[in-house]
PDB file of N, CA and C in Angstrom:
ATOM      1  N   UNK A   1     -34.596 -81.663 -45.109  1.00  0.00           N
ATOM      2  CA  UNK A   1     -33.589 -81.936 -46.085  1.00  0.00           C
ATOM      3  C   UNK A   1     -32.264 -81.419 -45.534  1.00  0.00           C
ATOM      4  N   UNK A   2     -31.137 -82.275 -45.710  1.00  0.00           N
ATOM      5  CA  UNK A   2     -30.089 -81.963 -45.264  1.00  0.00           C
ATOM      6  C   UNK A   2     -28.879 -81.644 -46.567  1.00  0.00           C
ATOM      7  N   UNK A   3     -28.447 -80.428 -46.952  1.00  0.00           N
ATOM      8  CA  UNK A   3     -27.670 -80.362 -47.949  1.00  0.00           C
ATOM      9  C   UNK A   3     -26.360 -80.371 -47.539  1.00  0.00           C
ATOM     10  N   UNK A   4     -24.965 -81.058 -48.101  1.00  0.00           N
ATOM     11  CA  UNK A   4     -23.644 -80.666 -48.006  1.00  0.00           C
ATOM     12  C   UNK A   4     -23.142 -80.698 -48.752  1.00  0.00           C
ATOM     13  N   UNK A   5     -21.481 -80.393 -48.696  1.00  0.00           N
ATOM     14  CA  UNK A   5     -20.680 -80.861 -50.151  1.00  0.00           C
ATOM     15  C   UNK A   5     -19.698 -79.416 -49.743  1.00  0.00           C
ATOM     16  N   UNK A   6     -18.758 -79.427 -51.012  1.00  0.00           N
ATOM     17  CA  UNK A   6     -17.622 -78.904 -50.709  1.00  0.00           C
ATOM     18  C   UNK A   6     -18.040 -77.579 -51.108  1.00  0.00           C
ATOM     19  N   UNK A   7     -17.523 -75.678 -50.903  1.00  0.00           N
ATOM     20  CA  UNK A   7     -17.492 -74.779 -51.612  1.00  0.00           C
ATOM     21  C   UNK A   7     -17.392 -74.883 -52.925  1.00  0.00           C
ATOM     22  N   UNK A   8     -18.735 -74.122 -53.483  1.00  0.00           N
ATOM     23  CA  UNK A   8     -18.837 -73.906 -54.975  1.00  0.00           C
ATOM     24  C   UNK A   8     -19.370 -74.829 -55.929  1.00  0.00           C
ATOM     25  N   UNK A   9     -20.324 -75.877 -55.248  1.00  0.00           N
ATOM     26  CA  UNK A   9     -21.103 -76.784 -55.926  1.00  0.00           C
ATOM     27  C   UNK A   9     -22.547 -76.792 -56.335  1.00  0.00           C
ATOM     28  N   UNK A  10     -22.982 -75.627 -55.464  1.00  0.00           N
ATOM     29  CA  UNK A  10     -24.287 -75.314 -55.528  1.00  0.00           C
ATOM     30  C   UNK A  10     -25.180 -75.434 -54.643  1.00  0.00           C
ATOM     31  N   UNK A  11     -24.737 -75.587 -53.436  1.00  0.00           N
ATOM     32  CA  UNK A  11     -25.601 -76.226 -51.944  1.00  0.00           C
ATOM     33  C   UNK A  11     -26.709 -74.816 -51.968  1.00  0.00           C
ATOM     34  N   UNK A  12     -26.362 -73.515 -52.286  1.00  0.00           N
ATOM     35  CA  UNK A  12     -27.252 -72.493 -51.982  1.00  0.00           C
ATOM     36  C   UNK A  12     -27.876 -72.089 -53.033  1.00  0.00           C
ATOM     37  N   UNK A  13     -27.489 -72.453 -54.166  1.00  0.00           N
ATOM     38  CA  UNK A  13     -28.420 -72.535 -55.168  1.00  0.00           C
ATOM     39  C   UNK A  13     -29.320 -73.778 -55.442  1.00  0.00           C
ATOM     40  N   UNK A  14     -29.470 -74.732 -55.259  1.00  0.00           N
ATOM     41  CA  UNK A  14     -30.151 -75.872 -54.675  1.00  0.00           C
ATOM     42  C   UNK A  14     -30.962 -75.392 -53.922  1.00  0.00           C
ATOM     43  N   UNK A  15     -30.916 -75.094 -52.462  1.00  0.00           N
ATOM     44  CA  UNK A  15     -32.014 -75.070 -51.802  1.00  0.00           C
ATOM     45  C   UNK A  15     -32.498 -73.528 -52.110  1.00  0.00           C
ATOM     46  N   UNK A  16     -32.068 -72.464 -52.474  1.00  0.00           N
ATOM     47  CA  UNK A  16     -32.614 -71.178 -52.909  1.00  0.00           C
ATOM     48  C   UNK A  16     -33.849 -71.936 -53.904  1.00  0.00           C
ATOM     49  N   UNK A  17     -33.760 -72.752 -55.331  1.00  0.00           N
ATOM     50  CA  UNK A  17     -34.709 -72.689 -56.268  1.00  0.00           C
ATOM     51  C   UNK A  17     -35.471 -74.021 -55.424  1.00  0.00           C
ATOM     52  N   UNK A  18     -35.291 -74.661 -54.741  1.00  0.00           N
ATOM     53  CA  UNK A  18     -36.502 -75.630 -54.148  1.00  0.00           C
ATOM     54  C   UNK A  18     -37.418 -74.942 -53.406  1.00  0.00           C
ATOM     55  N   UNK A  19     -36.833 -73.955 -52.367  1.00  0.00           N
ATOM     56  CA  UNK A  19     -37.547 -73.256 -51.878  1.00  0.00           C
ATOM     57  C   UNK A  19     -38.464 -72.288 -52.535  1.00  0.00           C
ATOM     58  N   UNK A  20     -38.055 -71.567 -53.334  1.00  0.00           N
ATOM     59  CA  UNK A  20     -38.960 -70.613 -54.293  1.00  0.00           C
ATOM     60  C   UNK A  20     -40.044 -71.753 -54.930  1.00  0.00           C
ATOM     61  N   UNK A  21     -39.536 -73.368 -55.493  1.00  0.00           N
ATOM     62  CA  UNK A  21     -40.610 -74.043 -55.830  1.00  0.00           C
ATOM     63  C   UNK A  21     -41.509 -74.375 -55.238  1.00  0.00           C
ATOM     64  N   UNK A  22     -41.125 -74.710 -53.688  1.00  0.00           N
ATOM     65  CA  UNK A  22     -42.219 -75.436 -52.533  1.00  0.00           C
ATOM     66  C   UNK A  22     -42.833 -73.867 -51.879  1.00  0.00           C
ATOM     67  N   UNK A  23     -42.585 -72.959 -52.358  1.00  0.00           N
ATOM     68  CA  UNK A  23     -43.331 -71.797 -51.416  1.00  0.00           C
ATOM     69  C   UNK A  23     -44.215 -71.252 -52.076  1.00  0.00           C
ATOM     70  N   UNK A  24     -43.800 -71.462 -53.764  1.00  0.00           N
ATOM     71  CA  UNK A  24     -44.926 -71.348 -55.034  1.00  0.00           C
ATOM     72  C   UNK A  24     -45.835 -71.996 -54.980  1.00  0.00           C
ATOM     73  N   UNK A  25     -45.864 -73.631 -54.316  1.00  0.00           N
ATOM     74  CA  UNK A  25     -46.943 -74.255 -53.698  1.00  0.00           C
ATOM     75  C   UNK A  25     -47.773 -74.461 -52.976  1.00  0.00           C
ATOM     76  N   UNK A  26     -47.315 -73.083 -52.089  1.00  0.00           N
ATOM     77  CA  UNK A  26     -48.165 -72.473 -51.082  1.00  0.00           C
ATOM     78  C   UNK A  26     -47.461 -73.578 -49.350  1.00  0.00           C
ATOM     79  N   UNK A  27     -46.618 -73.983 -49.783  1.00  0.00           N
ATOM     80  CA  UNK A  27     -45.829 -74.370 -48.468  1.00  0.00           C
ATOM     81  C   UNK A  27     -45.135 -73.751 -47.840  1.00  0.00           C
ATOM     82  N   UNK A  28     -44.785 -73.786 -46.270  1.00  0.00           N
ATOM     83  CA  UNK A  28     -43.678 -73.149 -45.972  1.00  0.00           C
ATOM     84  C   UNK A  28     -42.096 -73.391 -45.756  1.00  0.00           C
ATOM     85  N   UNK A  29     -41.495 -72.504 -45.481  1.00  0.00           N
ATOM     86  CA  UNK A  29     -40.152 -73.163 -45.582  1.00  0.00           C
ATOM     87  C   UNK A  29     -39.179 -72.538 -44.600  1.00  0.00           C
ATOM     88  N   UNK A  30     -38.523 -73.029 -44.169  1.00  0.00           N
ATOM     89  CA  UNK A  30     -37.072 -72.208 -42.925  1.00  0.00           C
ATOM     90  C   UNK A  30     -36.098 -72.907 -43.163  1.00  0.00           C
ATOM     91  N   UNK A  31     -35.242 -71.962 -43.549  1.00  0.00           N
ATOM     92  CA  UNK A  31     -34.287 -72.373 -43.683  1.00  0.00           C
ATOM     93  C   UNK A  31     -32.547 -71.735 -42.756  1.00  0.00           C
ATOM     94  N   UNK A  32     -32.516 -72.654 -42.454  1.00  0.00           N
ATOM     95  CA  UNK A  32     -31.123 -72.433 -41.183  1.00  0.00           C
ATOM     96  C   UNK A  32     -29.823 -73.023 -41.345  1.00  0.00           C
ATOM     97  N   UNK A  33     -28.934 -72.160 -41.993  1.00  0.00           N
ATOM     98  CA  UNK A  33     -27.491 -72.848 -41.885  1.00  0.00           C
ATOM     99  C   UNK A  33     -26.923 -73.604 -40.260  1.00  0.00           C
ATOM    100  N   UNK A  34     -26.409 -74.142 -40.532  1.00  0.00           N
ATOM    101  CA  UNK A  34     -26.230 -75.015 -39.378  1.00  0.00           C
ATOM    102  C   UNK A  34     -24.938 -75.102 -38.932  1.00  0.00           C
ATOM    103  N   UNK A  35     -23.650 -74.465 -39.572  1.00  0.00           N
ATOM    104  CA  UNK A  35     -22.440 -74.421 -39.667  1.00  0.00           C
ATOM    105  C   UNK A  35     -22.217 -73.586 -38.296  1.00  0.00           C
ATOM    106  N   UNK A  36     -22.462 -72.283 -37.719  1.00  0.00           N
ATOM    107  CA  UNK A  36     -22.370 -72.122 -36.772  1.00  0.00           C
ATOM    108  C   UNK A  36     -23.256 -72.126 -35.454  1.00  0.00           C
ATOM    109  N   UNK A  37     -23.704 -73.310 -35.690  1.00  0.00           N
ATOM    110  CA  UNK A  37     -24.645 -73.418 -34.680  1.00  0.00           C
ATOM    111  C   UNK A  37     -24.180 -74.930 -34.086  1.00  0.00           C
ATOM    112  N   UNK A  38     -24.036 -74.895 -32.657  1.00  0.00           N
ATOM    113  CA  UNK A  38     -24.347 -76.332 -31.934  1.00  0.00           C
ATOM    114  C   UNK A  38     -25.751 -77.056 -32.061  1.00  0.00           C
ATOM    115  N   UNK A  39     -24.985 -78.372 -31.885  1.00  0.00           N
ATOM    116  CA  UNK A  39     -26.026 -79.414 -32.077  1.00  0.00           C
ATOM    117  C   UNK A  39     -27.166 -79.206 -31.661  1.00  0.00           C
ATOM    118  N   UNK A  40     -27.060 -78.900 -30.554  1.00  0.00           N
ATOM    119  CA  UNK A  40     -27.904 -78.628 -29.060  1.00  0.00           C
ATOM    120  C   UNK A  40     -28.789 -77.251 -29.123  1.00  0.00           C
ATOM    121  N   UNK A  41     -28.613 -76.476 -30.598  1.00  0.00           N
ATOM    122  CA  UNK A  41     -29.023 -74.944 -30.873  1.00  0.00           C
ATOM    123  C   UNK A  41     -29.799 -75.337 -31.761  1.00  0.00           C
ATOM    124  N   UNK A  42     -30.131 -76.544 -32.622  1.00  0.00           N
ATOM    125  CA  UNK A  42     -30.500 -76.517 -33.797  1.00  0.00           C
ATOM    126  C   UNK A  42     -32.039 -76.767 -33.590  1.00  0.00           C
ATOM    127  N   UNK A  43     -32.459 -77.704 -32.447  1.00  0.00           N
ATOM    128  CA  UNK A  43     -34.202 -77.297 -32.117  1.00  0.00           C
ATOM    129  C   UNK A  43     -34.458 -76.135 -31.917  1.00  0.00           C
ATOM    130  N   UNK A  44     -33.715 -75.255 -31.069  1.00  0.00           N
ATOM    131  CA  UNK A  44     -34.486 -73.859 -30.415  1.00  0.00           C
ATOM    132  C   UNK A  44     -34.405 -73.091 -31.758  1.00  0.00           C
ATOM    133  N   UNK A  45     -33.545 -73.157 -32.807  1.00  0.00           N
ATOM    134  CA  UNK A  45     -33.375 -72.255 -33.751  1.00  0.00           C
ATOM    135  C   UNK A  45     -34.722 -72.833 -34.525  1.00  0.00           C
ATOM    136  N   UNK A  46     -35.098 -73.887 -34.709  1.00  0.00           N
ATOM    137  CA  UNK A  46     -35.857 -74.338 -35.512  1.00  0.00           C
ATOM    138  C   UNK A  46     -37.514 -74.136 -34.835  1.00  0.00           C
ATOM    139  N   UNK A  47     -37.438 -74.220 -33.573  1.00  0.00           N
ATOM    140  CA  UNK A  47     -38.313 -73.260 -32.551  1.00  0.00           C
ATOM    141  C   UNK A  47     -39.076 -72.392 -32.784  1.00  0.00           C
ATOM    142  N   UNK A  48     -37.834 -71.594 -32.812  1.00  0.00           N
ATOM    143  CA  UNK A  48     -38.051 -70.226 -32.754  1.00  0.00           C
ATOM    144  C   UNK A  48     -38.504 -69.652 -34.558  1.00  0.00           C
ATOM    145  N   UNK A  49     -37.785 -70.415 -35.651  1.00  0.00           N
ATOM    146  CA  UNK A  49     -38.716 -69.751 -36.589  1.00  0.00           C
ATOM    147  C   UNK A  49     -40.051 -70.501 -36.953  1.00  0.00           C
ATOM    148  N   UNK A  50     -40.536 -71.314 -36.083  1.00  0.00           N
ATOM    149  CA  UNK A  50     -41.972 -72.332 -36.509  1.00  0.00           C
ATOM    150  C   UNK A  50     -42.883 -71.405 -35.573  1.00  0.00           C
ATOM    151  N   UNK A  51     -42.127 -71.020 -34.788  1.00  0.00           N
ATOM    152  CA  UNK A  51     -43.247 -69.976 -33.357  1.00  0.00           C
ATOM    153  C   UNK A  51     -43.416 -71.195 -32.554  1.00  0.00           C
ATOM    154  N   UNK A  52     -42.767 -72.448 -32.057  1.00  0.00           N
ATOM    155  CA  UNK A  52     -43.352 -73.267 -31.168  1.00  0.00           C
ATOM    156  C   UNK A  52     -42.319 -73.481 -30.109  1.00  0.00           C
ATOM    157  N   UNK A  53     -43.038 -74.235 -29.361  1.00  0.00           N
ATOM    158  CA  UNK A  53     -41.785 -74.628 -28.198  1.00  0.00           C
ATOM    159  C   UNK A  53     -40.579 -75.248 -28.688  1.00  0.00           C
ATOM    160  N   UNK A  54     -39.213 -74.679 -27.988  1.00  0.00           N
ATOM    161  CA  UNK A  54     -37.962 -75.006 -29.061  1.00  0.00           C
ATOM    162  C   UNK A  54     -37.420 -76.247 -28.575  1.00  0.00           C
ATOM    163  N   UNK A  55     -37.881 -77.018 -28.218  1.00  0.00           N
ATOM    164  CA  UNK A  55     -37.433 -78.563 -28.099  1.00  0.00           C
ATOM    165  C   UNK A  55     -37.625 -79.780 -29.491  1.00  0.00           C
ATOM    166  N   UNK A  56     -37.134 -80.830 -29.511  1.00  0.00           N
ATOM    167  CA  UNK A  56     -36.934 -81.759 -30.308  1.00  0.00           C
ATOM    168  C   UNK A  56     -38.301 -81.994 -30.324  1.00  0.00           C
ATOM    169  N   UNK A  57     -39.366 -82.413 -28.863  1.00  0.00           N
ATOM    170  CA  UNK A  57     -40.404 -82.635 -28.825  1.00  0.00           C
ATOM    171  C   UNK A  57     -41.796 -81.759 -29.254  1.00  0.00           C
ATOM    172  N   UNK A  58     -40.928 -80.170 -29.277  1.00  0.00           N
ATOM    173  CA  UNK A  58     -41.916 -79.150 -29.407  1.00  0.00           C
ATOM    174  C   UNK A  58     -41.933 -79.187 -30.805  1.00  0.00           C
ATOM    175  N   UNK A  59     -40.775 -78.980 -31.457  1.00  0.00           N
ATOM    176  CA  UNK A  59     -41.042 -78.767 -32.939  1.00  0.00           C
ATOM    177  C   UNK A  59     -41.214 -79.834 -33.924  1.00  0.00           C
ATOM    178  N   UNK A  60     -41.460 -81.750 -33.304  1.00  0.00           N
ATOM    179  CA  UNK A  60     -41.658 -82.711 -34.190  1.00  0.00           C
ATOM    180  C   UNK A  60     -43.490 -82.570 -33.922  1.00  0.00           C
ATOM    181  N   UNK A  61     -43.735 -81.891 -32.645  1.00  0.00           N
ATOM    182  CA  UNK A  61     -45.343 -81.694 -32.384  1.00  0.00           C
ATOM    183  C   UNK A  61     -45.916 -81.134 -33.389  1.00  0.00           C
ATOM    184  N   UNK A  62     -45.196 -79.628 -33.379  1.00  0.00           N
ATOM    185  CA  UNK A  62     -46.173 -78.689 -34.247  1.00  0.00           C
ATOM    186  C   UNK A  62     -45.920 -79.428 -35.757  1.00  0.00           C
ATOM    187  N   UNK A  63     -44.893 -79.765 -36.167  1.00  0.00           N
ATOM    188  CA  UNK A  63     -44.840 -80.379 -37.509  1.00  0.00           C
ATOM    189  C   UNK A  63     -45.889 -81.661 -38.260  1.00  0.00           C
ATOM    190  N   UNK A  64     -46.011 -82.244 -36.843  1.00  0.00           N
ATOM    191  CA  UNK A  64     -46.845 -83.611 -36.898  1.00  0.00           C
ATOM    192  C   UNK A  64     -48.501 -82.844 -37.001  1.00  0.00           C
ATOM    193  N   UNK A  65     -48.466 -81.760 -36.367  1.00  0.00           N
ATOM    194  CA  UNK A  65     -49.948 -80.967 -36.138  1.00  0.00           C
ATOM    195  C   UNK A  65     -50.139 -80.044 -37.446  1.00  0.00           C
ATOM    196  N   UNK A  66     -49.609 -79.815 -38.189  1.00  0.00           N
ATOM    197  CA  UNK A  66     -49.461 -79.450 -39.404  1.00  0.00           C
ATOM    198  C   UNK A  66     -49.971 -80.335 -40.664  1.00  0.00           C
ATOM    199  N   UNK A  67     -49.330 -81.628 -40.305  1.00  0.00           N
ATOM    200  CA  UNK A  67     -49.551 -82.523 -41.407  1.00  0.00           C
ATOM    201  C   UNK A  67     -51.098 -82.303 -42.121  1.00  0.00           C
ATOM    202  N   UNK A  68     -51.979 -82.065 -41.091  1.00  0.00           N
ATOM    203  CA  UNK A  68     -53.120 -82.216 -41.626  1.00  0.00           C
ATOM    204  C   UNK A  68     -53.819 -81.069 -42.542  1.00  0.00           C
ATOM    205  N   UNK A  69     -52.590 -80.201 -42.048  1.00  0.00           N
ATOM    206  CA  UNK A  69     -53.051 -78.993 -43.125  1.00  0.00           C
ATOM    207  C   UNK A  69     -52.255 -79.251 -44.579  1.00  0.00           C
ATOM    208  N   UNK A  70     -51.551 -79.852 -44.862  1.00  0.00           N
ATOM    209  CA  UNK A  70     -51.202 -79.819 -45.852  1.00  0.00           C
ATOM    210  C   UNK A  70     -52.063 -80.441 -47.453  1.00  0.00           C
TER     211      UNK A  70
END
C-alpha cells in the first residue's frame, strides 16, 4: 500500500489503525517511510526488515513464498 497527500490529513493515522487491524489478524506488517530514502534504497530497506535478500527479486521471492502461509 502506498499512502500520500498533503501534511495533516491523516496518512499516519491511516496506516497506524490498519496496521494494528492486519496484525490483530495475526499478519505481518513493515512499515517504511520512504521520504528519505532513494529509490534504489527502498528494496534493501524492505530486505532488511523481511530478513531476506535485499533485492527487488529477493523480497518479491520471500513474499511470493509466504503466500502460502497465509
Amino acid at each position: 500500500m502506498y499512502v500520500s497527500g498533503p501534511p495533516g490529513t491523516g496518512k499516519t493515522a491511516l496506516v497506524t489503525a490498519l496496521g494494528r487491524e492486519v496484525m490483530g489478524r495475526g499478519w505481518g506488517m513493515v512499515e517504511i517511510g520512504c521520504m528519505g530514502l532513494k529509490v534504489g534504497d527502498i528494496w534493501r530497506r524492505l530486505g532488511e526488515e523481511l530478513g531476506c535478500v535485499k533485492t527487488e527479486a529477493g523480497v518479491v521471492d520471500h513474499i511470493e513464498g509466504l503466500n502460502g502461509d497465509l
